[in-house]
C-alpha atoms as a PDB file:
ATOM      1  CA  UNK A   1      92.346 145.180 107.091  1.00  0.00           C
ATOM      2  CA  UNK A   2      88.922 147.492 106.592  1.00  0.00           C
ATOM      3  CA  UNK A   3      89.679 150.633 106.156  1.00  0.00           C
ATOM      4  CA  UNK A   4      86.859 153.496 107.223  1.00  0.00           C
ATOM      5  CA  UNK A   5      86.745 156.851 105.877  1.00  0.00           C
ATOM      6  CA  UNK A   6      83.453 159.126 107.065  1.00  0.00           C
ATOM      7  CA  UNK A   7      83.210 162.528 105.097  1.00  0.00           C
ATOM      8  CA  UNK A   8      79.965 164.621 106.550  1.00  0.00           C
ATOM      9  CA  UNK A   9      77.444 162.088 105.593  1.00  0.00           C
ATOM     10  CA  UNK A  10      79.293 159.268 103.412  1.00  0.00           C
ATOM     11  CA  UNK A  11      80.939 156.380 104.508  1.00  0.00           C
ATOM     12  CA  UNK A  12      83.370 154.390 102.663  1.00  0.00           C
ATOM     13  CA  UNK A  13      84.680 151.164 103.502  1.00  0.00           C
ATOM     14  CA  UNK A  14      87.796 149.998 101.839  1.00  0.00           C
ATOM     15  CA  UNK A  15      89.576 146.164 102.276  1.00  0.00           C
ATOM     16  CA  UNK A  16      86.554 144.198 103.424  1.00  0.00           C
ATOM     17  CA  UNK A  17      85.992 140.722 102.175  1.00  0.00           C
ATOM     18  CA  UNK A  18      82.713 139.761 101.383  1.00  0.00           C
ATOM     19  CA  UNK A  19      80.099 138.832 104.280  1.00  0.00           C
ATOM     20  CA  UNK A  20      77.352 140.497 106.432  1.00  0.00           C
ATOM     21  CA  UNK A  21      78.591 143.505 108.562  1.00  0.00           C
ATOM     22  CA  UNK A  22      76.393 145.056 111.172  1.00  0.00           C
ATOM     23  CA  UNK A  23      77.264 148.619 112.425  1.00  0.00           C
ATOM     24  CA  UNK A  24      76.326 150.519 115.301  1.00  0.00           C
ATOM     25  CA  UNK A  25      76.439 154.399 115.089  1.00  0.00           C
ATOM     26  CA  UNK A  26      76.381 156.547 117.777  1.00  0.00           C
ATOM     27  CA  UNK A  27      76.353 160.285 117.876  1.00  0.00           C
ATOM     28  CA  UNK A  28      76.017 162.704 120.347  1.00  0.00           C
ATOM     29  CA  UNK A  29      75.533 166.359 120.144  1.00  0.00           C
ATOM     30  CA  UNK A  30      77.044 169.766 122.559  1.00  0.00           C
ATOM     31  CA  UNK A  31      74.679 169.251 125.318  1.00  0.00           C
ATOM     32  CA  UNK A  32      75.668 165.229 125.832  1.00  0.00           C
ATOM     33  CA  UNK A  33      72.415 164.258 123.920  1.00  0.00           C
ATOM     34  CA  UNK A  34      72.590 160.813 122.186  1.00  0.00           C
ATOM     35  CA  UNK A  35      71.002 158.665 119.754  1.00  0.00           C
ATOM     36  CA  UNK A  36      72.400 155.874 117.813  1.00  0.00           C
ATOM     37  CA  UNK A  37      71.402 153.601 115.251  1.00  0.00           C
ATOM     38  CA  UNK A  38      72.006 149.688 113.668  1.00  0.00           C
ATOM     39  CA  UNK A  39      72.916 149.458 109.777  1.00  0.00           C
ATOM     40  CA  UNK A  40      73.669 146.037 108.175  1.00  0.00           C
ATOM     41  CA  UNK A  41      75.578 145.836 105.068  1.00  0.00           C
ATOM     42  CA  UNK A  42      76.111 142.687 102.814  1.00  0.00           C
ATOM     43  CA  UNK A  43      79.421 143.079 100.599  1.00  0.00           C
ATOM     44  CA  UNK A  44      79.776 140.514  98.012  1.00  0.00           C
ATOM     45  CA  UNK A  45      82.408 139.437  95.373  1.00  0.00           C
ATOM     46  CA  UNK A  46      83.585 141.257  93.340  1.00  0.00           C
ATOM     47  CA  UNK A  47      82.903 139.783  90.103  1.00  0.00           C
ATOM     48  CA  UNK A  48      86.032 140.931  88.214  1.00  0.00           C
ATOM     49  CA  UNK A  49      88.553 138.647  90.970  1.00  0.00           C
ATOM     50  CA  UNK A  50      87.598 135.706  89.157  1.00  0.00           C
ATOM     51  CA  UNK A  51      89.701 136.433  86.171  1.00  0.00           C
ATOM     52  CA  UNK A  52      92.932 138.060  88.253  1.00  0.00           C
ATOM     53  CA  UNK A  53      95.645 135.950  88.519  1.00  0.00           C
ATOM     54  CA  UNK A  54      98.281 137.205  91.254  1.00  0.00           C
ATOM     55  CA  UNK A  55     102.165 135.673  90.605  1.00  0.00           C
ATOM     56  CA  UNK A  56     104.876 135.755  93.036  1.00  0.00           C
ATOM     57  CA  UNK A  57     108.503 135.573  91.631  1.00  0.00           C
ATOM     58  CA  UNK A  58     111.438 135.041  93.704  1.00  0.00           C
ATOM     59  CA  UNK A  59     113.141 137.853  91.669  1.00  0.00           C
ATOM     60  CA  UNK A  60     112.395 141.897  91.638  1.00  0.00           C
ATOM     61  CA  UNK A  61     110.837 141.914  88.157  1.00  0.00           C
ATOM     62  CA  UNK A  62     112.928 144.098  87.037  1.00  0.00           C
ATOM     63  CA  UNK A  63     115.930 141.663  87.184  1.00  0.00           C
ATOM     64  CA  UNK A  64     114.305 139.674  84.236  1.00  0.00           C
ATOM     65  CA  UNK A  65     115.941 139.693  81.171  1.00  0.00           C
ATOM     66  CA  UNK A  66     113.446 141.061  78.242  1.00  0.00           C
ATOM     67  CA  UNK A  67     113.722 137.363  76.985  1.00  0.00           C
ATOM     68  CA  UNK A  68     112.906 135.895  80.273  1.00  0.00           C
ATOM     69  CA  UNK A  69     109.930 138.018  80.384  1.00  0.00           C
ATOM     70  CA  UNK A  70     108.762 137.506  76.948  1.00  0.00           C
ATOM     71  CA  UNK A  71     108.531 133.620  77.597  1.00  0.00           C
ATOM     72  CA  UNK A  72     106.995 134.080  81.234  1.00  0.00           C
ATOM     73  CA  UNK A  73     104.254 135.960  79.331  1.00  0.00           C
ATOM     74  CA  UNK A  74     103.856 133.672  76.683  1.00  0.00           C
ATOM     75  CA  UNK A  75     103.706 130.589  78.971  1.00  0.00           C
ATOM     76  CA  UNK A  76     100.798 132.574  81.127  1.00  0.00           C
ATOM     77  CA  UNK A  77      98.927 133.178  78.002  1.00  0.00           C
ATOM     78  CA  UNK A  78      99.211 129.014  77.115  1.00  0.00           C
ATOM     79  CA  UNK A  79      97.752 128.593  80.810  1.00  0.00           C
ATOM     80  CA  UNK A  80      95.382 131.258  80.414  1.00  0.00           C
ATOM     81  CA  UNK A  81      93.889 130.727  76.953  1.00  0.00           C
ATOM     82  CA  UNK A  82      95.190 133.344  75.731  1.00  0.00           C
ATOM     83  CA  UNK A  83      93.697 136.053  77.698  1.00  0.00           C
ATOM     84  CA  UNK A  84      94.953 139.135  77.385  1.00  0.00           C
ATOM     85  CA  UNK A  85      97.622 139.915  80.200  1.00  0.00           C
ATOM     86  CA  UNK A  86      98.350 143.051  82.143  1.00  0.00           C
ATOM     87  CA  UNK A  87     101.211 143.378  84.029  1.00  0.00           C
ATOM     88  CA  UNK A  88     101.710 145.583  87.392  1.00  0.00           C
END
């Protein structure tokens, strides 16, 4: 889900997988006077996803045991080459 935040003359677009947006803009001032104009953006990948690795347990992490999670780790870094691992 996109998420749009416009703050005087900055937009920010949060959420969006990469592709080709077009946007229309429209404003119109007191008197009912209009103009609008077309703005196409191309978001690509993010280079950094390549190397996250997302892992779903069927447990609340913090239900491990500190030995459980010692060996998780250590059997992610086997699959991983030994990359260094950060947890969230």
């Amino acid at each position: 889900m996109a998420n749009v935040v416009i703050m005087q003359h900055f937009l920010q677009l949060t959420g969006v997988v990469p592709g080709r947006y077009e946007f229309k803009l429209r404003v119109t001032d007191g008197q009912g006077v209009s103009d609008e104009d077309t703005a196409s953006v191309i978001v690509k990948a993010d280079p950094s996803e390549k190397n996250l690795v997302e892992l779903t347990l069927n447990v609340e992490g913090s239900a491990l045991r500190l030995g459980q999670e010692k060996s998780l780790l250590a059997r992610l870094k086997l699959l991983l080459h030994d990359q260094t691992i950060n947890v969230r």
